[in-house]
C-alpha atoms as a PDB file:
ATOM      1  CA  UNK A   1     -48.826  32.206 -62.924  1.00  0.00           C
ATOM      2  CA  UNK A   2     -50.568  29.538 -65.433  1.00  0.00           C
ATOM      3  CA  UNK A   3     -48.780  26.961 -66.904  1.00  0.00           C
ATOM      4  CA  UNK A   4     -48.938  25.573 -70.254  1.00  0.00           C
ATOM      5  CA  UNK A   5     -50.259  22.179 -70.191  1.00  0.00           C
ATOM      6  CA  UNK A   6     -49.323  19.689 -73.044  1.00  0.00           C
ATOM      7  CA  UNK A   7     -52.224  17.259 -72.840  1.00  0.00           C
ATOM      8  CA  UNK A   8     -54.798  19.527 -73.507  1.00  0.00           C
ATOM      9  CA  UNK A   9     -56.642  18.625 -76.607  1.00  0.00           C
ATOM     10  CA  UNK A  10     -57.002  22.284 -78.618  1.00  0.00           C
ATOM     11  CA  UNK A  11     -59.669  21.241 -80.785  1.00  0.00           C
ATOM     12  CA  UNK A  12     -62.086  22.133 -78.609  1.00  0.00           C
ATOM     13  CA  UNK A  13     -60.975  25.216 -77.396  1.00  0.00           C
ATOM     14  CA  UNK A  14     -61.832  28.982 -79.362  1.00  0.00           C
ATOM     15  CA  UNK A  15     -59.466  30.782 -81.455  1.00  0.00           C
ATOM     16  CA  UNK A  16     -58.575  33.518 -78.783  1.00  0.00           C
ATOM     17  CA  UNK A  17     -58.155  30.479 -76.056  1.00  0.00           C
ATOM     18  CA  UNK A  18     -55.528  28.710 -78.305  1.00  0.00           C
ATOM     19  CA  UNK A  19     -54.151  32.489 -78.484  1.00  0.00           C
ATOM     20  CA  UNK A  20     -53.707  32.952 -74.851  1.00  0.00           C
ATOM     21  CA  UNK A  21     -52.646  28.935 -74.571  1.00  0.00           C
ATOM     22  CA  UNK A  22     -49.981  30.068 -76.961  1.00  0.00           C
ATOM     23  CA  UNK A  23     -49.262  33.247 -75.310  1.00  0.00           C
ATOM     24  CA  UNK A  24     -48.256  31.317 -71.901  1.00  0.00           C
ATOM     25  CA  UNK A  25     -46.073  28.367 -73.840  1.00  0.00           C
ATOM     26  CA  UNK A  26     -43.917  31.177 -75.378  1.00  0.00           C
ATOM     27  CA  UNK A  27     -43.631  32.990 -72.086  1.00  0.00           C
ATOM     28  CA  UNK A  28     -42.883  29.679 -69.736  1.00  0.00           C
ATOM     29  CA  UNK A  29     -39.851  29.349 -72.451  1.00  0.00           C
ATOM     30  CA  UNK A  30     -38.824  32.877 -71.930  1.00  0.00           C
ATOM     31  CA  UNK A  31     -38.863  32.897 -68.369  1.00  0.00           C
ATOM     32  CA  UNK A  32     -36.732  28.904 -68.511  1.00  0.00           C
ATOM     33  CA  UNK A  33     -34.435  31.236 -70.536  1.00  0.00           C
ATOM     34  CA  UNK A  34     -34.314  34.259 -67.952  1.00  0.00           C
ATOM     35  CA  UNK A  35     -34.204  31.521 -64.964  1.00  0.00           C
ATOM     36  CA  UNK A  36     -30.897  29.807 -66.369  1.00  0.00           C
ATOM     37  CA  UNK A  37     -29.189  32.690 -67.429  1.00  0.00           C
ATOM     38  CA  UNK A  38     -29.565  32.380 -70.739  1.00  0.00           C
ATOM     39  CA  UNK A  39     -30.731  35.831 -71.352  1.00  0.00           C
ATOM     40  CA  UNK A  40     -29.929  39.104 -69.487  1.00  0.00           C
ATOM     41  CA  UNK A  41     -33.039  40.777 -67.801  1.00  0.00           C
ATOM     42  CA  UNK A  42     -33.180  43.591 -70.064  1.00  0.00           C
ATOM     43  CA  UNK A  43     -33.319  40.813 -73.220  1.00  0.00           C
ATOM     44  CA  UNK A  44     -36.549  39.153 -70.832  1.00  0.00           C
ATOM     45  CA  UNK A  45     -37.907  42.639 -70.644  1.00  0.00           C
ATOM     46  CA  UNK A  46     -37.726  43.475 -73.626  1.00  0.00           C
ATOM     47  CA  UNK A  47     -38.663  40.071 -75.280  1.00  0.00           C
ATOM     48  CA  UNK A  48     -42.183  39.983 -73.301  1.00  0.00           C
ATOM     49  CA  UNK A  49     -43.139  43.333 -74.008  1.00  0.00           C
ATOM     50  CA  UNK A  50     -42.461  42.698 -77.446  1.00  0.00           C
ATOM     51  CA  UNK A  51     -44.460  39.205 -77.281  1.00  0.00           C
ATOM     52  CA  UNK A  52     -47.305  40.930 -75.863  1.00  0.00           C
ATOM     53  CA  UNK A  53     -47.229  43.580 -78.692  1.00  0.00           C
ATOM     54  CA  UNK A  54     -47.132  41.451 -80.963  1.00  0.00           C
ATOM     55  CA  UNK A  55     -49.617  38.986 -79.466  1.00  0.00           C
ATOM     56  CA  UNK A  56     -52.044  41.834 -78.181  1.00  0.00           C
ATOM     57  CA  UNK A  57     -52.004  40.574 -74.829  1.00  0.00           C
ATOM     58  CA  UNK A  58     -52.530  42.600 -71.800  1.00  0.00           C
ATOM     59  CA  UNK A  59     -51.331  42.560 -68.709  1.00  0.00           C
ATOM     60  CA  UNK A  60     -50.811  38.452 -68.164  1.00  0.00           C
END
């Protein structure tokens, strides 16, 4: 899977680049939160597929 990367300068990038840059900050976070227990599977599941709704991303 891609990582996020914090030094990347996102002025340069497009609109649906910084979406998809976004995309994969929110879901490293999620799957920090699924990896330490934090949240139950079904809350990960149900999280991302909501996130991708939301987002209008495809299969990632």
């Amino acid at each position: 899977m891609e990582k996020y990367d914090d030094n990347e300068d996102w002025s340069a990038l497009s609109p649906e680049e910084k979406k998809r840059r976004l995309y994969l900050k929110q879901k490293e976070l999620l799957d920090t939160f699924r990896a330490t227990n934090a949240i139950s599977q079904s809350q990960y599941d149900r999280s991302l597929r909501d996130m991708k709704a939301k987002m209008g991303m495809e299969e990632q």
